[in-house]
C-alpha atoms as a PDB file:
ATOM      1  CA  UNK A   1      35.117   1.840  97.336  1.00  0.00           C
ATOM      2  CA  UNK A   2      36.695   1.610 100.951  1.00  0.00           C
ATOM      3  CA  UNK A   3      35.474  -1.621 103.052  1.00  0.00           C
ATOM      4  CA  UNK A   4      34.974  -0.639 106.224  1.00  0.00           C
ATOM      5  CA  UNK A   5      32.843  -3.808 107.092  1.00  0.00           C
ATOM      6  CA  UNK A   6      33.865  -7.562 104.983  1.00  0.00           C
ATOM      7  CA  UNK A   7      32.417 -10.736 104.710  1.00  0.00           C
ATOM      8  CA  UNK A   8      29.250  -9.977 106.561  1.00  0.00           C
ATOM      9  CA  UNK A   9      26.748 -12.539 107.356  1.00  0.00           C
ATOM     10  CA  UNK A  10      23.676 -10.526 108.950  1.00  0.00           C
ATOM     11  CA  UNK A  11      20.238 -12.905 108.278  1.00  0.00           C
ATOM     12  CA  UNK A  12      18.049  -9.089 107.723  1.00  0.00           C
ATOM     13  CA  UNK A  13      15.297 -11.096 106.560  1.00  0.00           C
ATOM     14  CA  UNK A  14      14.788 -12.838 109.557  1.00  0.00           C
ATOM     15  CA  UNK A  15      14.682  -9.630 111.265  1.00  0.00           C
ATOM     16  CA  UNK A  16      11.684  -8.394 108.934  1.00  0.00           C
ATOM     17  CA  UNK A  17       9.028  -8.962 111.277  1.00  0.00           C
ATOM     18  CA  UNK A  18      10.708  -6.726 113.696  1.00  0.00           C
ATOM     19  CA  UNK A  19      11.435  -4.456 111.389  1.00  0.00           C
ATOM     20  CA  UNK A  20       7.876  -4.114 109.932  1.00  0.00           C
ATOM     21  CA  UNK A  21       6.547  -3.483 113.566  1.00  0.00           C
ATOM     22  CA  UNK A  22       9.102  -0.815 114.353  1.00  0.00           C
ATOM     23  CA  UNK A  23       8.623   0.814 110.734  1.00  0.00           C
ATOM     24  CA  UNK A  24       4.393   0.583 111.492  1.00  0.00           C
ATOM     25  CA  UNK A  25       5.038   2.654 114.314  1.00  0.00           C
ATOM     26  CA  UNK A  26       7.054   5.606 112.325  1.00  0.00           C
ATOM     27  CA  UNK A  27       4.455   5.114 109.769  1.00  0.00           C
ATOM     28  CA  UNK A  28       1.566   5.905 112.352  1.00  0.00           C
ATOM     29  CA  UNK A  29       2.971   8.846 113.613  1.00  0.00           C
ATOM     30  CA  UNK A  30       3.586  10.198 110.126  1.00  0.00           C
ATOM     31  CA  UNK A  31       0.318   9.522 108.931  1.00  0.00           C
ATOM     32  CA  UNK A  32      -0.858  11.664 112.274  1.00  0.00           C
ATOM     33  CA  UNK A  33       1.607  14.456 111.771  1.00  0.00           C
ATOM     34  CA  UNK A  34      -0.279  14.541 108.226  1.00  0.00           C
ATOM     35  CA  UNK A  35      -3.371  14.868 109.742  1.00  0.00           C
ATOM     36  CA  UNK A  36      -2.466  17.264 111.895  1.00  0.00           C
ATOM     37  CA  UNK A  37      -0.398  19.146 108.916  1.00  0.00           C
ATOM     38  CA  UNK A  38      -3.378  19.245 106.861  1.00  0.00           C
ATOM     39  CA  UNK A  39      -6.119  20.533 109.335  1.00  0.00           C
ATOM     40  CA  UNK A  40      -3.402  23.436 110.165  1.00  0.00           C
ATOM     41  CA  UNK A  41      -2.843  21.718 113.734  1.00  0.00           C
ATOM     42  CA  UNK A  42       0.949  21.116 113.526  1.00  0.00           C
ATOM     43  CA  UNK A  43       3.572  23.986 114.135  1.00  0.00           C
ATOM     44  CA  UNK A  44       3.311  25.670 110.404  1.00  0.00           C
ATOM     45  CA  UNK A  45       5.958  28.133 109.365  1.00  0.00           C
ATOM     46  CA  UNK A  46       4.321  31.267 107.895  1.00  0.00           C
ATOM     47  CA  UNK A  47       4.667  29.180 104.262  1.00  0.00           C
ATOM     48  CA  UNK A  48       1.327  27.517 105.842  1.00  0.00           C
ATOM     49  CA  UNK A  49      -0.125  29.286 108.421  1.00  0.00           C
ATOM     50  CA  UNK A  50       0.201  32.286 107.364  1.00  0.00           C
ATOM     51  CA  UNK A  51       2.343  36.022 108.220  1.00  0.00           C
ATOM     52  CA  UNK A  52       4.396  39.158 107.350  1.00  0.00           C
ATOM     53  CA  UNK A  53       7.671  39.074 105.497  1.00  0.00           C
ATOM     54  CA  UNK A  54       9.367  42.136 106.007  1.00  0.00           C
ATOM     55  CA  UNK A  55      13.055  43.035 104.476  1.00  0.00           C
ATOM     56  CA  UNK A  56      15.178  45.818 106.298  1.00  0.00           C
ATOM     57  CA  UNK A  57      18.500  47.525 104.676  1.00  0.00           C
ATOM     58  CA  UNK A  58      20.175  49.101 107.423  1.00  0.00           C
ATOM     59  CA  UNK A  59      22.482  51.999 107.261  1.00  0.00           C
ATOM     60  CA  UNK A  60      25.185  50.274 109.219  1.00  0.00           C
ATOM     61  CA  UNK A  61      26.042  46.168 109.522  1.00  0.00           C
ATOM     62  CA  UNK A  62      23.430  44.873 112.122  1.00  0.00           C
ATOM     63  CA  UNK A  63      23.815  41.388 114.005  1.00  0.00           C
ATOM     64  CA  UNK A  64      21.040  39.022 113.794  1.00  0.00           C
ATOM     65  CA  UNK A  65      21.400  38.283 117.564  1.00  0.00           C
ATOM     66  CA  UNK A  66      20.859  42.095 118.181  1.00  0.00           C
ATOM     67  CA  UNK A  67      17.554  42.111 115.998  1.00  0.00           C
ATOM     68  CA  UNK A  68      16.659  39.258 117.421  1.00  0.00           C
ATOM     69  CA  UNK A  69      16.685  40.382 120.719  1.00  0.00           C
ATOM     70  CA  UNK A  70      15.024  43.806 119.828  1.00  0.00           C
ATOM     71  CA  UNK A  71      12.005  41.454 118.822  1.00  0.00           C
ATOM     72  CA  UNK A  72      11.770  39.705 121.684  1.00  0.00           C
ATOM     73  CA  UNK A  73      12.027  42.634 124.143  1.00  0.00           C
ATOM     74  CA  UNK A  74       9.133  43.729 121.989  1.00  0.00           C
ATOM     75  CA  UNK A  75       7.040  40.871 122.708  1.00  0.00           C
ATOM     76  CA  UNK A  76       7.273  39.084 119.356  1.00  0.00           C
ATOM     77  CA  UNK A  77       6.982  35.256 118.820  1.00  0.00           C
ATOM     78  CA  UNK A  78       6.878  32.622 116.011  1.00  0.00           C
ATOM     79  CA  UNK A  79       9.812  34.640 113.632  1.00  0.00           C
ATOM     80  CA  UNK A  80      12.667  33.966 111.905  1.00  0.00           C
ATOM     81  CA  UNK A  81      15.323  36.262 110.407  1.00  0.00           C
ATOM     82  CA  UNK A  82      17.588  35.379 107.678  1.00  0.00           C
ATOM     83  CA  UNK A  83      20.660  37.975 106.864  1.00  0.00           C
ATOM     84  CA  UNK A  84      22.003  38.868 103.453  1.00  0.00           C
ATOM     85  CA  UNK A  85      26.068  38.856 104.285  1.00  0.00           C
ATOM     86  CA  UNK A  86      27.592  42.552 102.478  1.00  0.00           C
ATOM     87  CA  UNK A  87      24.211  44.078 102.166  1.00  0.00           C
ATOM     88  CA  UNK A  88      23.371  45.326 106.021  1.00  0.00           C
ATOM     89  CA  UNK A  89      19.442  43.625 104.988  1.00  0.00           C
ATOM     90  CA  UNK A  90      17.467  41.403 107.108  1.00  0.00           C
ATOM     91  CA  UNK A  91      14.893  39.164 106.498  1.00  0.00           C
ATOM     92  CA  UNK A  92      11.911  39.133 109.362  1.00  0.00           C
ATOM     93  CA  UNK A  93       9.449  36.701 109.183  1.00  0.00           C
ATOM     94  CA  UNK A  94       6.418  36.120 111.383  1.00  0.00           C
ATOM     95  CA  UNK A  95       3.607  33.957 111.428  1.00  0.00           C
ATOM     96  CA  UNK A  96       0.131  35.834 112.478  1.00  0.00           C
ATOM     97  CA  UNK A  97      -3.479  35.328 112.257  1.00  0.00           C
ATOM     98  CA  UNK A  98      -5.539  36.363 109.295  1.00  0.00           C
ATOM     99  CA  UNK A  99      -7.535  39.266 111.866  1.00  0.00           C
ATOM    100  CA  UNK A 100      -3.744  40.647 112.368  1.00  0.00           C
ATOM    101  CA  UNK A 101      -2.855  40.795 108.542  1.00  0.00           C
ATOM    102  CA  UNK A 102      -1.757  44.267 107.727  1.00  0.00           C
ATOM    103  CA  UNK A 103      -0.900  45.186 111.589  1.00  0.00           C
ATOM    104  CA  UNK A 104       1.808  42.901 112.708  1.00  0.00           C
ATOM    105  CA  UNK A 105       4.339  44.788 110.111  1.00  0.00           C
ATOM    106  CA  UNK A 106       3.940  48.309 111.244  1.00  0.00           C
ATOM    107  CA  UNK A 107       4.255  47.034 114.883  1.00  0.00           C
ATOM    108  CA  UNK A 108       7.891  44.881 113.483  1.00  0.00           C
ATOM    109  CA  UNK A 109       9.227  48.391 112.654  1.00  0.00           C
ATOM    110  CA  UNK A 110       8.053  50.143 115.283  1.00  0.00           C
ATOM    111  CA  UNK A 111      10.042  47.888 117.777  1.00  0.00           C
ATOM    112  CA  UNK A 112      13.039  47.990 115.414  1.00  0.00           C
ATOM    113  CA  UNK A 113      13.059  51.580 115.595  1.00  0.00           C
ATOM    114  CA  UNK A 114      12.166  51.596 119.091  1.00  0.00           C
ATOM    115  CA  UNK A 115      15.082  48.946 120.447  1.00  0.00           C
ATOM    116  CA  UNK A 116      17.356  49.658 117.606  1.00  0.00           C
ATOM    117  CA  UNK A 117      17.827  53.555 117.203  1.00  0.00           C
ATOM    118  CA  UNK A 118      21.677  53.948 116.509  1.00  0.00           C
ATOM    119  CA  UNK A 119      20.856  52.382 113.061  1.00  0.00           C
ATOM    120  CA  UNK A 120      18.319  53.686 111.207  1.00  0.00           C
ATOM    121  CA  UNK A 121      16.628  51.602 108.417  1.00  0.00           C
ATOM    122  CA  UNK A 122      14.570  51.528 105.261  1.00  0.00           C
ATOM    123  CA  UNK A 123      12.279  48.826 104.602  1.00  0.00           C
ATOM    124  CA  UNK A 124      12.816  47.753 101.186  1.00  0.00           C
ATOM    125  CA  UNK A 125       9.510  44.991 101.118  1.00  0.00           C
ATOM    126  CA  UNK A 126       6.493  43.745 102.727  1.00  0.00           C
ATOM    127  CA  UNK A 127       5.118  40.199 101.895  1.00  0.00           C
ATOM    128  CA  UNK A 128       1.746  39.588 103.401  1.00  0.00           C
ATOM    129  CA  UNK A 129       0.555  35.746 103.345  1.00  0.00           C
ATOM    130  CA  UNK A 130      -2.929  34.808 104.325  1.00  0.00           C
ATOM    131  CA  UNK A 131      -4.097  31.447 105.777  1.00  0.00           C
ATOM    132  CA  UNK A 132      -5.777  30.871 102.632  1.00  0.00           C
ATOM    133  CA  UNK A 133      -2.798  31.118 100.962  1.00  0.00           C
ATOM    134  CA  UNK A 134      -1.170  29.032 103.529  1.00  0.00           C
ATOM    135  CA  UNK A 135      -3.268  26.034 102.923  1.00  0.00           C
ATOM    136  CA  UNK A 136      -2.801  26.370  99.244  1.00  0.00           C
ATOM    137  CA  UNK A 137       0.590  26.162  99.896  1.00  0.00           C
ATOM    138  CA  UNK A 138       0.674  23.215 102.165  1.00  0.00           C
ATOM    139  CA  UNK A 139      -1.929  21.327  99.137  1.00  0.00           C
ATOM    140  CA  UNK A 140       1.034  21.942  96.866  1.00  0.00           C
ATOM    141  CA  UNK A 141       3.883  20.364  98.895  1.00  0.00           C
ATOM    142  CA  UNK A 142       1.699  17.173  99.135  1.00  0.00           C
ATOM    143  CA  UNK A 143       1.170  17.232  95.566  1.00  0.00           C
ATOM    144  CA  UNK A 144       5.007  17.489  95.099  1.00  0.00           C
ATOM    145  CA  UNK A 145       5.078  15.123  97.676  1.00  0.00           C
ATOM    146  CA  UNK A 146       2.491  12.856  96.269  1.00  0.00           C
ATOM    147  CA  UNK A 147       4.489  13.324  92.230  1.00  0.00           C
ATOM    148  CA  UNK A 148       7.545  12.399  93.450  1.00  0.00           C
ATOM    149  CA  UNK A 149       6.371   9.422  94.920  1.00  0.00           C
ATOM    150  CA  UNK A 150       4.702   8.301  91.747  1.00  0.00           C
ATOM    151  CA  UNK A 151       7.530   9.011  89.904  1.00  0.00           C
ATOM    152  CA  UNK A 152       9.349   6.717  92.187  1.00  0.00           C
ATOM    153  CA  UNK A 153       6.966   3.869  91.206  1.00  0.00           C
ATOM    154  CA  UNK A 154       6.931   4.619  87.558  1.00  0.00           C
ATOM    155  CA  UNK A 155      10.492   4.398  87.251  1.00  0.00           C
ATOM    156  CA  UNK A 156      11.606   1.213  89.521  1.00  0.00           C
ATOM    157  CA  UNK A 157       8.913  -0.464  87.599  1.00  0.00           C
ATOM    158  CA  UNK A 158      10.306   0.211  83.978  1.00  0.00           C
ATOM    159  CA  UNK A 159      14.042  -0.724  85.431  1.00  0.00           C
ATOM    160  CA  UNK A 160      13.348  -3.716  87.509  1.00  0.00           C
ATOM    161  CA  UNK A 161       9.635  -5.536  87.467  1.00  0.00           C
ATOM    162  CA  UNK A 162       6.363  -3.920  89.454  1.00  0.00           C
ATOM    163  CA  UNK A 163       6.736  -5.362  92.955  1.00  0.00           C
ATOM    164  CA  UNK A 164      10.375  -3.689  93.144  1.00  0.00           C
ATOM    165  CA  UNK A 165       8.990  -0.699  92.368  1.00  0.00           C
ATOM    166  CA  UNK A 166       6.203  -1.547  95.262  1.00  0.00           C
ATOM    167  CA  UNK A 167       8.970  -2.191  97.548  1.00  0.00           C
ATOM    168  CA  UNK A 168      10.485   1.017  96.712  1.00  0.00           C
ATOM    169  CA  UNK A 169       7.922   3.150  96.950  1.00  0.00           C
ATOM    170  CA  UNK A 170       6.942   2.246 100.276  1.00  0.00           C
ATOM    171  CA  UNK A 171      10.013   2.367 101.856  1.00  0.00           C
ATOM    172  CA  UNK A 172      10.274   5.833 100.217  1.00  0.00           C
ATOM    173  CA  UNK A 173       7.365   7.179 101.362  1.00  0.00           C
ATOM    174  CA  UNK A 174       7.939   5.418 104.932  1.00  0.00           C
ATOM    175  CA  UNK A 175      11.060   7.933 105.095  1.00  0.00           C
ATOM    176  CA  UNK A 176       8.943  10.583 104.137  1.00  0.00           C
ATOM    177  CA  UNK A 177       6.311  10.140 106.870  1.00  0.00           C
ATOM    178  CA  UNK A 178       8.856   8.941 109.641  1.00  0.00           C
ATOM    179  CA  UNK A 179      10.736  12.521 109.131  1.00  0.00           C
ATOM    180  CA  UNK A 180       7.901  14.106 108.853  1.00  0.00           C
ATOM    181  CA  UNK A 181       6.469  12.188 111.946  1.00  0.00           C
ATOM    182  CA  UNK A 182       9.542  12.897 114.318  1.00  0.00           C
ATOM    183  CA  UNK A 183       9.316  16.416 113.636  1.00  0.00           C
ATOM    184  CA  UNK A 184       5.732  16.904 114.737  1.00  0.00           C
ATOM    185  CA  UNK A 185       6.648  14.631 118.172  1.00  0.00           C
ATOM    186  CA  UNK A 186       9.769  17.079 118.892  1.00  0.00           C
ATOM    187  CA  UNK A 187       7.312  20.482 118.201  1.00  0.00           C
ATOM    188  CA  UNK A 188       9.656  21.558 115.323  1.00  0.00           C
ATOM    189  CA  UNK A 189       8.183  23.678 112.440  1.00  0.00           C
ATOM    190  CA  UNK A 190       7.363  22.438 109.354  1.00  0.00           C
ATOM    191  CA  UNK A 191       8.048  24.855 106.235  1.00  0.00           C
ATOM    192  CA  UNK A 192       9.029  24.925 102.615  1.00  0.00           C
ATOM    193  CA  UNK A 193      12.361  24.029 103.682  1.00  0.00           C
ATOM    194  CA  UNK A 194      11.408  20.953 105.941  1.00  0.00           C
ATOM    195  CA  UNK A 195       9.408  20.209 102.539  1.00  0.00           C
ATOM    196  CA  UNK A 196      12.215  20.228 100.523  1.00  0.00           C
ATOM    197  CA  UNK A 197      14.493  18.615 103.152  1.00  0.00           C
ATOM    198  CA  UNK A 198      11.857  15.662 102.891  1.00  0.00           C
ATOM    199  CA  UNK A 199      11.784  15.377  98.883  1.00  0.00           C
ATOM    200  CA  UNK A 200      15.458  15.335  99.336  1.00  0.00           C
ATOM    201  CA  UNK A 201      15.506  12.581 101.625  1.00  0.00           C
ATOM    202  CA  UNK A 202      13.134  10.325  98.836  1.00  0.00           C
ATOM    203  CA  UNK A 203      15.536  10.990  96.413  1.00  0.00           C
ATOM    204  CA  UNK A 204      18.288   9.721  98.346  1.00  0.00           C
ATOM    205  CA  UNK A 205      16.747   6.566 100.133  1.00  0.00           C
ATOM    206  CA  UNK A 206      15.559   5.706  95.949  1.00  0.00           C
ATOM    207  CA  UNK A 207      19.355   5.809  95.083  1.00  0.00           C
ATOM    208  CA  UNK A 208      20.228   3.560  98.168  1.00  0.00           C
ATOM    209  CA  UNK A 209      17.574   1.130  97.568  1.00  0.00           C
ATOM    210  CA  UNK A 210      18.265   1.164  93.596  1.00  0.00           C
ATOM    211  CA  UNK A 211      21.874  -0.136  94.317  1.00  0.00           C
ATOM    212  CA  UNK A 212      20.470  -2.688  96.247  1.00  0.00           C
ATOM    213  CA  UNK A 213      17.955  -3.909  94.292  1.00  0.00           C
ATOM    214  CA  UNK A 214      20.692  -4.113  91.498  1.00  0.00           C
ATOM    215  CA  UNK A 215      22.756  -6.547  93.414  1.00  0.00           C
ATOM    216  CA  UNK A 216      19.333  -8.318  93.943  1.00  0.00           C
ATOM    217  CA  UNK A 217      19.195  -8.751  90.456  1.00  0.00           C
ATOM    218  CA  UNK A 218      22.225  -9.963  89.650  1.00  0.00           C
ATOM    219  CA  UNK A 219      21.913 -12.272  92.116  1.00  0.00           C
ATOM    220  CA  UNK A 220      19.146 -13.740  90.801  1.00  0.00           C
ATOM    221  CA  UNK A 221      20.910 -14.386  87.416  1.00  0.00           C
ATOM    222  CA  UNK A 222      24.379 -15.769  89.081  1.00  0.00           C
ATOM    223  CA  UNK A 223      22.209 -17.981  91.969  1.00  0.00           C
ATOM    224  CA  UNK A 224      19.459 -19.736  90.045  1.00  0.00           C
ATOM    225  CA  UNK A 225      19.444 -22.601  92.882  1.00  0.00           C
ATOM    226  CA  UNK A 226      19.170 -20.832  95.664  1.00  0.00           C
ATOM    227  CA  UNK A 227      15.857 -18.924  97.293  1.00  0.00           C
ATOM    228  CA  UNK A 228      14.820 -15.873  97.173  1.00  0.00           C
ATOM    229  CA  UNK A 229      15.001 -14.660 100.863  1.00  0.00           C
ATOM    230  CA  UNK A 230      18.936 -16.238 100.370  1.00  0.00           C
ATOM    231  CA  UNK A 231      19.770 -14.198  97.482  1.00  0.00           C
ATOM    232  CA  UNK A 232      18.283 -10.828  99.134  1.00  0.00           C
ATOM    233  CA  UNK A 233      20.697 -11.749 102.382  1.00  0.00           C
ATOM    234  CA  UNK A 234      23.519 -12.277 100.160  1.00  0.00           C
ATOM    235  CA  UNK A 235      23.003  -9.504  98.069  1.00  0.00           C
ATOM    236  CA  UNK A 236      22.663  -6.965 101.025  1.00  0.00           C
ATOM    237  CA  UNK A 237      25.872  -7.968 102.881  1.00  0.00           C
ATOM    238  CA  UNK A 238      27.568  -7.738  99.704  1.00  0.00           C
ATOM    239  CA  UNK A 239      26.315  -3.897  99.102  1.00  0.00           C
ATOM    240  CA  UNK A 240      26.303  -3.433 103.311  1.00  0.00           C
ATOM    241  CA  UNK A 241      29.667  -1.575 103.130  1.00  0.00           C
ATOM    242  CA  UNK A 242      29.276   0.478 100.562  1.00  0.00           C
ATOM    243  CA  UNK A 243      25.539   1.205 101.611  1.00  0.00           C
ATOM    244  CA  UNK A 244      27.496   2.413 105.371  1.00  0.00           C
ATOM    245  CA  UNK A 245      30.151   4.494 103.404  1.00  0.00           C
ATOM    246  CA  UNK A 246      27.889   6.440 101.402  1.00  0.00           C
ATOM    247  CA  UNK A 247      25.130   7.011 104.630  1.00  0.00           C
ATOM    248  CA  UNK A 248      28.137   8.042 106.467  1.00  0.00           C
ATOM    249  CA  UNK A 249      29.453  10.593 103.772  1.00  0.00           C
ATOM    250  CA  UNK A 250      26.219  12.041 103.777  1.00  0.00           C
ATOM    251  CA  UNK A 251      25.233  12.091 107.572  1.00  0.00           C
ATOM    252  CA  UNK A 252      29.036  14.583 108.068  1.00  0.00           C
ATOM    253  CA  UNK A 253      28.118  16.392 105.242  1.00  0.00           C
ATOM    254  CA  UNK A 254      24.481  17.065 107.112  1.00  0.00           C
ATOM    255  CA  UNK A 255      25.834  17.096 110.399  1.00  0.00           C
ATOM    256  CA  UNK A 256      28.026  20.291 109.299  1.00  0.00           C
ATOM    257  CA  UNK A 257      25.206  22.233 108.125  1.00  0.00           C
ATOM    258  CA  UNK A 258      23.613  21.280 111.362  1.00  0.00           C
ATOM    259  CA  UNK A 259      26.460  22.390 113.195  1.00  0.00           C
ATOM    260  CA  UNK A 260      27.795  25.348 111.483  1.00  0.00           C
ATOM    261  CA  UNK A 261      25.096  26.291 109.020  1.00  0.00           C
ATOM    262  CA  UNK A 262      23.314  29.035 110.720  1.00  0.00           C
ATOM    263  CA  UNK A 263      19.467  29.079 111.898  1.00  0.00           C
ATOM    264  CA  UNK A 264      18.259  29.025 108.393  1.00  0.00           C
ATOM    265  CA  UNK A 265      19.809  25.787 107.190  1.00  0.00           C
ATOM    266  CA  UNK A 266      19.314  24.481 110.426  1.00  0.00           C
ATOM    267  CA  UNK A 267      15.929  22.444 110.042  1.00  0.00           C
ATOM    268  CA  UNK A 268      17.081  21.203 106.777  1.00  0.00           C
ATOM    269  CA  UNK A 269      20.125  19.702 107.937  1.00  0.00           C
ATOM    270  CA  UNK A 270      18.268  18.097 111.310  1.00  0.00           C
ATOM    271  CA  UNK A 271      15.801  16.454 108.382  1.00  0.00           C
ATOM    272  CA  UNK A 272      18.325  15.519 106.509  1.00  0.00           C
ATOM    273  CA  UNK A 273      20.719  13.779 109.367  1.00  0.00           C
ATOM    274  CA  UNK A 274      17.346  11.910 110.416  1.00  0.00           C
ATOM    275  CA  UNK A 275      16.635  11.060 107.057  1.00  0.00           C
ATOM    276  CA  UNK A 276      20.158   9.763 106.118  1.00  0.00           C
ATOM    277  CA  UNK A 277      19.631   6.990 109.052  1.00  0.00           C
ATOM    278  CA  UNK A 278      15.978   6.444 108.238  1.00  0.00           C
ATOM    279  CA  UNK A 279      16.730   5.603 104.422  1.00  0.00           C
ATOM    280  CA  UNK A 280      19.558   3.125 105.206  1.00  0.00           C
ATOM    281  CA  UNK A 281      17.729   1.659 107.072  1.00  0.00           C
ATOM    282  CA  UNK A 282      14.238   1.526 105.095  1.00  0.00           C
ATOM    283  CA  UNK A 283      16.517   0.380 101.808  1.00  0.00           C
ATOM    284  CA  UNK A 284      17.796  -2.914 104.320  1.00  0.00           C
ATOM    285  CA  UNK A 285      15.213  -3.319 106.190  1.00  0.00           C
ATOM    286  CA  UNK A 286      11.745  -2.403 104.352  1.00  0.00           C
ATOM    287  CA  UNK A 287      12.288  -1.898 101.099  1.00  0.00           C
ATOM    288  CA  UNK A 288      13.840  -5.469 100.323  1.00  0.00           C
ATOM    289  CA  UNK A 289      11.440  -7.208 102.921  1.00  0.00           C
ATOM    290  CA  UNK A 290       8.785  -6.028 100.994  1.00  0.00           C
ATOM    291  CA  UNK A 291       9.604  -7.403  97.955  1.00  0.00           C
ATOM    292  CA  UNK A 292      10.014 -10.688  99.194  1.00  0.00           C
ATOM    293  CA  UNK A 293       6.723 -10.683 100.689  1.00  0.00           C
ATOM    294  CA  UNK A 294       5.000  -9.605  97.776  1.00  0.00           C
ATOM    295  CA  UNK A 295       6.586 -12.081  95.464  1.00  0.00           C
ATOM    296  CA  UNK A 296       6.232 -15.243  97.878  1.00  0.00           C
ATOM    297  CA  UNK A 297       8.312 -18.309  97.126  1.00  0.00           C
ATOM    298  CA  UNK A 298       8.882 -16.963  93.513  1.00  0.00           C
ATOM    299  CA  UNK A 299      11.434 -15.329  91.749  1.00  0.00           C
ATOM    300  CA  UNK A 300      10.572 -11.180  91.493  1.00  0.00           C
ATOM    301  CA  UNK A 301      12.574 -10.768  88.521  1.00  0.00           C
ATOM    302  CA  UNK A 302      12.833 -13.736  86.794  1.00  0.00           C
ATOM    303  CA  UNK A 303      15.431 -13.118  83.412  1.00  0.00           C
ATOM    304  CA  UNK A 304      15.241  -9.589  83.263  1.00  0.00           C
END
C-alpha cells in the first residue's frame, strides 16, 4: 500500500472532546432532518411524497435539456427526467398532491405535445404514487436503515468484544444522520437514491473502522504495558495512511460521478463525496474515542 503520510505522531485522543462536540452537532441536525423526514416536512422526492411517473418513447432522439425546458415553459416544478440512451424514451417524474393524483399526467403530455410538436410521442406507462404510499415508503428506508445498523452491531460484536461493536455502531449511524443532516440544511431532496447513497456510506465507514479496530487489537496483544488510550494513538497513525489512500480512492471515484455522471447520479455521488469525509473521520475520531470511553482504564479486548 503507497505511504503517502510516515511515522505520524497525531495524539487523536486528546482531541476527543472536540471531536465529540463537533460530531453532537452533526448528530442534532440529523436527528432534526429525521424529524422533519418523518412528518413529510423535508424536501421528499416523489418516492415519499408522492407523484406521477410517466415514460415517453419518442419517434425521433429528444434531448433532456429540450424536455426539460418544454416543462418549465409549461409551468411545471418538483420533476426529474431520466433518459434511456438508444431508445428515444424519457422518464418524467413529478411530485404532486394526493387532490392532483390522476390530473398532473394528462397536463405532462399536454405540454409535451404542446412545446414539443416536431416529435410526436407515445406514452408507454403511467405510475401513480399516493402520499400514503409515500410514507410507507419512507417507514421502509428507516427500517433498512434501522437493519443495517443492527447488523452492524451484531457483527463487530461476534469479531471483536461488545463495546467495539458500540463504538462502531455509533459512529456508523453518526455518518448516517450527519449526511442525512447536511442535506436537509442545503434544501436537497431526499429519495430512494439519497437512501441508498446513505446505506452505502454505513457500509463503507464499517470497513474503515473494522481495519482500525484490527490494528487496535493487535496492539493490544504486542503492547501489554502500555494504556489503552496509547495503544489506540499508536494503532491509528499506523493505519492513518492507508485509512487517507483508500478515502481518497473513493472521494475521485465519487467526485466523477458528481462531475460527469448526469442529473440522476448526481445526489448519490454529492452523498457519497460527503460521506467519504464524514466516515474517515467518524472511524478516527468517534468510533475509537468511543471505545475508550466505554471501557475506562481497562483493556476492551483483553486476549481475544
Amino acid at each position: 500500500m503507497l505511504e503517502i503520510i510516515k511515522n505520524t505522531n497525531i495524539d487523536f485522543m486528546g482531541k476527543r472532546k472536540f471531536a465529540f462536540v463537533f460530531s453532537g452537532i452533526l448528530s442534532i441536525i440529523g436527528i432534526i432532518a429525521v424529524i422533519q423526514v418523518a412528518n413529510g416536512r423535508a424536501n421528499l422526492g416523489i418516492d415519499f411524497a408522492g407523484g406521477t411517473a410517466i415514460q415517453l418513447k419518442f419517434a425521433k432522439p429528444v434531448n433532456l435539456a429540450a424536455v426539460r425546458g418544454a416543462l418549465e415553459g409549461g409551468g411545471v416544478k418538483d420533476f426529474e427526467l431520466q433518459d434511456f440512451p438508444g431508445t428515444n424514451k424519457v422518464l418524467i417524474r413529478v411530485k404532486k398532491f394526493e387532490s392532483e393524483l390522476g390530473k398532473s399526467g394528462d397536463a405532462i403530455t399536454g405540454i409535451i405535445k404542446e412545446k414539443l410538436p416536431d416529435n410526436p410521442y407515445v406514452v408507454d406507462s403511467t405510475t401513480e404514487i399516493g402520499p400514503k404510499v409515500g410514507g410507507k415508503l419512507r417507514a421502509d428506508a428507516a427500517k433498512a436503515i434501522g437493519m443495517s445498523v443492527i447488523g452492524i452491531l451484531i457483527y463487530i460484536a461476534i469479531r471483536f468484544r461488545f463495546n467495539f461493536a458500540v463504538g462502531a455502531t455509533i459512529a456508523t449511524f453518526h455518518d448516517v444522520l450527519a449526511v442525512l443532516g447536511v442535506f436537509y440544511l442545503l434544501g436537497r431532496e431526499i429519495n430512494l437514491i439519497v437512501v441508498t447513497a446513505l446505506l452505502t456510506i454505513a457500509g463503507y465507514s464499517l470497513t474503515d473502522t473494522v481495519v482500525v479496530f484490527d490494528r487496535i487489537r493487535e496492539n493490544m496483544k504486542l503492547r501489554v504495558k502500555d494504556s489503552v488510550e496509547a495503544i489506540m494513538n499508536v494503532s491509528i497513525n499506523e493505519v492513518l495512511s492507508r485509512t487517507i489512500v483508500t478515502s481518497l480512492t473513493v472521494f475521485i471515484s465519487s467526485l466523477a460521478l458528481f462531475l460527469f455522471g448526469g442529473d440522476v447520479i448526481h445526489d448519490f455521488a454529492l452523498a457519497m463525496l460527503m460521506g467519504v469525509i464524514i466516515g474517515t473521520y467518524s472511524s478516527v475520531f468517534v468510533a475509537s474515542p468511543i471505545v475508550l470511553v466505554w471501557s475506562g482504564k481497562k483493556k476492551p479486548l483483553g486476549k481475544k
